[in-house]
Protein backbone atom coordinates (compact mmCIF):
# COMPACT_ATOMS: atom_id res chain seq x y z
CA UNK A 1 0.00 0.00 0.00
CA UNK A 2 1.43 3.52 -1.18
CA UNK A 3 1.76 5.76 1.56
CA UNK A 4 -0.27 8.75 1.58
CA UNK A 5 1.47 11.86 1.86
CA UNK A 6 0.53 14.08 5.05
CA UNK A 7 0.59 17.71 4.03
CA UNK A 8 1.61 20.13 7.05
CA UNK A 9 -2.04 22.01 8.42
CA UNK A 10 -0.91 25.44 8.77
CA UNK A 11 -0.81 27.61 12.15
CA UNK A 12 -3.27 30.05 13.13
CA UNK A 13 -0.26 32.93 12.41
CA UNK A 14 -0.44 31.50 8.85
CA UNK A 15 -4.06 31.94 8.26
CA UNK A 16 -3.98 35.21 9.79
CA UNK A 17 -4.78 38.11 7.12
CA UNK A 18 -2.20 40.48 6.98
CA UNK A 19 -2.75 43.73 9.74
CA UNK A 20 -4.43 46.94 7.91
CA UNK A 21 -1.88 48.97 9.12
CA UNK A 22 0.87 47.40 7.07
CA UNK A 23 -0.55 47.54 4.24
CA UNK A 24 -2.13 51.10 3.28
CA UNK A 25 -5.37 51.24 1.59
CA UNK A 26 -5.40 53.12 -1.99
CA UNK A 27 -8.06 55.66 0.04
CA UNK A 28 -5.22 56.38 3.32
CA UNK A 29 -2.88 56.98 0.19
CA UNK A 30 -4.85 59.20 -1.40
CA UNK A 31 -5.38 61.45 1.43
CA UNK A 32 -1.62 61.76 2.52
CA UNK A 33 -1.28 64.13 -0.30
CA UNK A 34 -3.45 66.70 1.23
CA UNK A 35 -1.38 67.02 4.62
CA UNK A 36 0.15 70.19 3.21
CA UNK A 37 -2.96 71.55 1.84
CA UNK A 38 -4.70 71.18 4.93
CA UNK A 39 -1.68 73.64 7.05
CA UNK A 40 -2.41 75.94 4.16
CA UNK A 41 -5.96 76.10 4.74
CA UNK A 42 -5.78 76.50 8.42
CA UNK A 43 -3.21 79.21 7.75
CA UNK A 44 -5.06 81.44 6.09
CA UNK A 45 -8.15 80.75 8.59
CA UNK A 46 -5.72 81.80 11.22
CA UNK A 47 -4.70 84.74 9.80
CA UNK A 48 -8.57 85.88 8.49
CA UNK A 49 -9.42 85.76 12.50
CA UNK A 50 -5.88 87.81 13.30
CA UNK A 51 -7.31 90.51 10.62
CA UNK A 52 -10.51 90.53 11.58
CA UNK A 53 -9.21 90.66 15.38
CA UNK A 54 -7.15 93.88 14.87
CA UNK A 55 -9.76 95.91 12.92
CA UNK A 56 -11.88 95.01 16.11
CA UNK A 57 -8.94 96.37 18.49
CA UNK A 58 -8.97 99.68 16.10
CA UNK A 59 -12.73 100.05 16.41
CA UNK A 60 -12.56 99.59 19.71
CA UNK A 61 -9.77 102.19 20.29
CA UNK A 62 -11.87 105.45 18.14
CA UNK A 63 -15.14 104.24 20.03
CA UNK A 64 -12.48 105.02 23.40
CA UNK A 65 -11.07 108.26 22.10
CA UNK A 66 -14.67 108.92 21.13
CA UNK A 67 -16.24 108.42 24.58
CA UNK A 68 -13.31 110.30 26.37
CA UNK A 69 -13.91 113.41 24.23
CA UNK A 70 -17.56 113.37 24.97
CA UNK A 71 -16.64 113.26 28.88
CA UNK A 72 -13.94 116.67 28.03
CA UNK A 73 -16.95 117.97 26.22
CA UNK A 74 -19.47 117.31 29.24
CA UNK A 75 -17.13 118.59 31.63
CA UNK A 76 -16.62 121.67 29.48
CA UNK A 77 -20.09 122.60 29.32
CA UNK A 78 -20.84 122.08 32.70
CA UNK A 79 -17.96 124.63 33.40
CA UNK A 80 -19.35 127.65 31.58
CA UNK A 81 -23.02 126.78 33.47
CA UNK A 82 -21.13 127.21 37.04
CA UNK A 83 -19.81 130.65 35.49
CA UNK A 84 -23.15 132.02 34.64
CA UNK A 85 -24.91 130.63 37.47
CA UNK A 86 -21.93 132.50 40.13
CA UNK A 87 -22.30 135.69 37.80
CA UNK A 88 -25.94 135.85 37.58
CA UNK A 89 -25.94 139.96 36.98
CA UNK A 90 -24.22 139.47 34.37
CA UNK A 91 -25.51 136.90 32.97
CA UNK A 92 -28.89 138.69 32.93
CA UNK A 93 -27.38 141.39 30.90
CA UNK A 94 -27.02 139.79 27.99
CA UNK A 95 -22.61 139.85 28.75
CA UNK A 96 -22.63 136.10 28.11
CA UNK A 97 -24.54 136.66 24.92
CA UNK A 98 -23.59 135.46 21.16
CA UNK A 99 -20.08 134.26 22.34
CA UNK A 100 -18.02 131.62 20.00
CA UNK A 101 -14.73 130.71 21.58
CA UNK A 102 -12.27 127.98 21.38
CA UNK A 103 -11.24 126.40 17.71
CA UNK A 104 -7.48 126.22 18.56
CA UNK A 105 -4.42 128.57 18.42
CA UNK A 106 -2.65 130.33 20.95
CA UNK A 107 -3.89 131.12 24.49
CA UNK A 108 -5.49 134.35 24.85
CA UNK A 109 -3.88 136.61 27.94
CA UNK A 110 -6.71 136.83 30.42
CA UNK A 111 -5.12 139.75 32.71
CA UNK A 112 -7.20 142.76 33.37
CA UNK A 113 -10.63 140.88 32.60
CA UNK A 114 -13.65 140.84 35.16
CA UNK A 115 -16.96 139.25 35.18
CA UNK A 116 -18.10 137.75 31.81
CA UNK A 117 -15.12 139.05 29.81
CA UNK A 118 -13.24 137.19 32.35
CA UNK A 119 -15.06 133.71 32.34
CA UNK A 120 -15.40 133.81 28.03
CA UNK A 121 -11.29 133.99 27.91
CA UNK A 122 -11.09 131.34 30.26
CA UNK A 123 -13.44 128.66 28.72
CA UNK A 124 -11.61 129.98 24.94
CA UNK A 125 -8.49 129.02 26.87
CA UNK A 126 -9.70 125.45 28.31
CA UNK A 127 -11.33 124.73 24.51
CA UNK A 128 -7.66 125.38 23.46
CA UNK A 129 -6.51 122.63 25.25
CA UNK A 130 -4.65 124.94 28.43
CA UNK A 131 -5.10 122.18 31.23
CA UNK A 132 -2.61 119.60 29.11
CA UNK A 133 0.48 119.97 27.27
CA UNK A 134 2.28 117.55 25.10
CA UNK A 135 5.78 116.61 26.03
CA UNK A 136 8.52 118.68 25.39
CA UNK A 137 6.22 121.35 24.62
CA UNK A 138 4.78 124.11 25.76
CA UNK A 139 1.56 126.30 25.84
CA UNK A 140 1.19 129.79 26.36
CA UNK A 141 -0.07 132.89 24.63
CA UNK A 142 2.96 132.40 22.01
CA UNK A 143 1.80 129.06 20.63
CA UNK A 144 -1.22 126.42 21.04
CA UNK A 145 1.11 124.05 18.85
CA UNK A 146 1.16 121.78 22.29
CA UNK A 147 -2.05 122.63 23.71
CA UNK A 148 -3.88 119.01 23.93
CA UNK A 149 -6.13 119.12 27.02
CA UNK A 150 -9.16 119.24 25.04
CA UNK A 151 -10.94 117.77 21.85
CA UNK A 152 -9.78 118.17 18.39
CA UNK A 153 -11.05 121.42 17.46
CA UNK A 154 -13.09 122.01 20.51
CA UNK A 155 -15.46 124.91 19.70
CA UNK A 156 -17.91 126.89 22.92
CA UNK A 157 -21.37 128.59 21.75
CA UNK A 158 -23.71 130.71 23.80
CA UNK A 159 -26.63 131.61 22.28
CA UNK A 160 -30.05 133.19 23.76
CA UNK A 161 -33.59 133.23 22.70
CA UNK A 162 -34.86 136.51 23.50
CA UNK A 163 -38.55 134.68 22.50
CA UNK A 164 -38.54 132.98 25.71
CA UNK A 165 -38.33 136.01 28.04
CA UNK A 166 -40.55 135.95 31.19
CA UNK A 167 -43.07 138.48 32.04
CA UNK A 168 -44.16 140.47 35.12
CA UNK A 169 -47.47 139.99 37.21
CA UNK A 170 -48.77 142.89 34.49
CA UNK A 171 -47.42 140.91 31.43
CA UNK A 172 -44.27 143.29 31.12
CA UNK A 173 -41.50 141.64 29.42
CA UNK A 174 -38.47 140.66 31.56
CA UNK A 175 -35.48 141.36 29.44
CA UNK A 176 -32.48 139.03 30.54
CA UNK A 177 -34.97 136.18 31.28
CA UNK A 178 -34.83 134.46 28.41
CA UNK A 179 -33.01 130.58 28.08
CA UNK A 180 -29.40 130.60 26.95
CA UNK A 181 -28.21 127.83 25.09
CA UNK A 182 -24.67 126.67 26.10
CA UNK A 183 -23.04 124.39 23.52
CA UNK A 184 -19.55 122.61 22.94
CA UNK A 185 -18.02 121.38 19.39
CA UNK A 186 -15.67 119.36 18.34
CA UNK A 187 -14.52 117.11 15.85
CA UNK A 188 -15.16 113.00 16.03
CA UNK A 189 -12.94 110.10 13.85
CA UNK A 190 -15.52 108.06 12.17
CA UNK A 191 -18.88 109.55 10.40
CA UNK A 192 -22.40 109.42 12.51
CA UNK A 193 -25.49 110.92 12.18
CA UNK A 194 -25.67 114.78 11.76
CA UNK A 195 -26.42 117.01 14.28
CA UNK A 196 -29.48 118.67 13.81
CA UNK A 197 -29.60 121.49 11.92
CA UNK A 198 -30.57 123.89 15.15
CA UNK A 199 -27.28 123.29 16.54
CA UNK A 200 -24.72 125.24 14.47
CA UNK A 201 -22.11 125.68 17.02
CA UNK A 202 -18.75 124.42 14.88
CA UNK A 203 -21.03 123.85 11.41
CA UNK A 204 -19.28 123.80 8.31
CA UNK A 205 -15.73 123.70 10.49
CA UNK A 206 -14.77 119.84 10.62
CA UNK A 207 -15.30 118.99 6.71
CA UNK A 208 -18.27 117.25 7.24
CA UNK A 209 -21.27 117.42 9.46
CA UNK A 210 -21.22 113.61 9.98
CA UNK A 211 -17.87 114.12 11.73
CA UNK A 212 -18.97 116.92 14.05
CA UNK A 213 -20.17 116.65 17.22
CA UNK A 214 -21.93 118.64 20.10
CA UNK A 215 -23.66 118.34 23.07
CA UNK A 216 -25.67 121.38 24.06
CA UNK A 217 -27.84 122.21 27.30
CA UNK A 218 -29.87 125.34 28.42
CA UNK A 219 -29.94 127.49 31.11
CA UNK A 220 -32.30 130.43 32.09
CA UNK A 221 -31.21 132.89 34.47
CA UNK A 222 -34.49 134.42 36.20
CA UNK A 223 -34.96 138.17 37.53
CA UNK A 224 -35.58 137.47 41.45
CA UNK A 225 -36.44 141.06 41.83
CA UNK A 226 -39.35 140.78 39.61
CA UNK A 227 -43.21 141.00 40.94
C-alpha cells in the first residue's frame, strides 16, 4: 500500500490576514497628499481671524477716544453753566450773549478781565486745550502748537432766545430772562449721524457734518427782583 502523503495544516499565524496597518489602503494613500494643503488652509483661517481681530482692536480704540472726548466735552459745558450761574448779573445782561470761543491757536492773555469778559477767555483758553500739554512742549499765549487738554477742534457757543423772556405779574417783558443755550463742538474720527440742523455751534468747520459733534444744554437765568 502507497503511503499517503501528510501535508503540514498550517498555524493560526499562517491563516492570519495580513494587519491593515501594514498595508495602506489606496483611500489612506490618497489622502496623505493633502497634509500640506490642509496647514495651508488652516493658515489662512488663522490669519482671516488675526485681521478681523485687529480691525476690532482699532474700532474699539476710536469708540475710546470717542467716549473720552464726549466726557472733556461734558465737563466743558458744565464749566461755563457754574460761570453764569456764580455771575448771575451778568448773565442777565445779555454779557454772556452770542459768544463763539475755542477752535485752537494760541492762548489768549486773560489779565485785566472781570466778570463775563473774564469767564469767556477762560473757557476759549480750556477749549484750546490749556489744562494739558504735550511733552517737550509748551503752551502759552505764544503758541497752542502743544495745547492738547481738550478735543480736536473744541469749539464753545452761547446763544439766547430773546422769544422765551418771562413776564411780570402785568405781562411786562423781563429782558435778561430768556433761556441761553450753552453748547460745545468738536470734531469725532468716524462719520455718525448729523447734528441737527438747530445746533450750528462748529457747522461747516470739521469737513463734514457727519464728523462733528456737540452736546448742548440750556440754562435760564431768572430776575428774582421781579413781581
Amino acid at each position: 500500500m502507497t503511503p499517503i502523503a501528510m501535508t503540514p495544516f498550517p498555524s493560526r499565524a499562517a491563516r492570519r490576514p495580513p494587519h491593515p496597518a501594514r498595508l495602506p489602503s489606496p483611500r489612506h494613500r490618497a489622502a496623505a497628499g493633502y497634509s500640506m494643503i490642509e496647514v495651508l488652509v488652516s493658515l489662512v483661517i488663522l490669519l482671516l481671524g488675526l485681521l478681523g481681530l485687529i480691525g476690532l482692536q482699532a474700532k474699539a480704540h476710536n469708540a475710546e477716544i470717542e467716549s473720552y472726548q464726549r466726557a472733556q466735552a461734558i465737563v466743558l459745558l458744565q464749566d461755563m453753566f457754574d460761570r453764569m450761574n456764580a455771575n448771575r448779573n451778568d448773565a442777565y445782561n445779555l454779557a454772556y450773549s452770542d459768544a463763539v470761543v475755542g477752535g485752537g491757536g494760541a492762548l489768549t492773555n486773560c489779565a485785566g478781565r472781570t466778570g463775563a469778559a473774564f469767564d469767556l477767555c477762560e473757557w476759549d483758553n480750556l477749549l484750546k486745550g490749556a489744562t494739558e500739554v504735550s511733552a517737550s512742549g509748551s503752551c502759552s499765549s505764544a503758541s497752542g502748537a502743544n495745547c492738547v487738554g481738550a478735543m480736536i477742534g473744541a469749539r464753545g457757543c452761547i446763544v439766547y432766545d430773546a422769544t422765551t423772556e418771562l413776564t411780570d405779574s402785568a405781562g411786562t417783558g423781563l429782558p435778561g430772562t430768556g433761556v441761553y443755550t450753552v453748547s460745545v463742538a468738536w470734531q469725532g474720527f468716524a462719520p455718525v449721524a448729523s447734528p441737527p440742523a438747530t445746533l450750528t455751534c462748529g457747522s461747516g468747520a470739521y469737513g463734514s457734518e457727519s464728523r462733528r459733534r456737540i452736546v448742548s444744554s440750556t440754562i435760564r437765568i431768572a430776575a428774582l427782583g421781579a413781581s
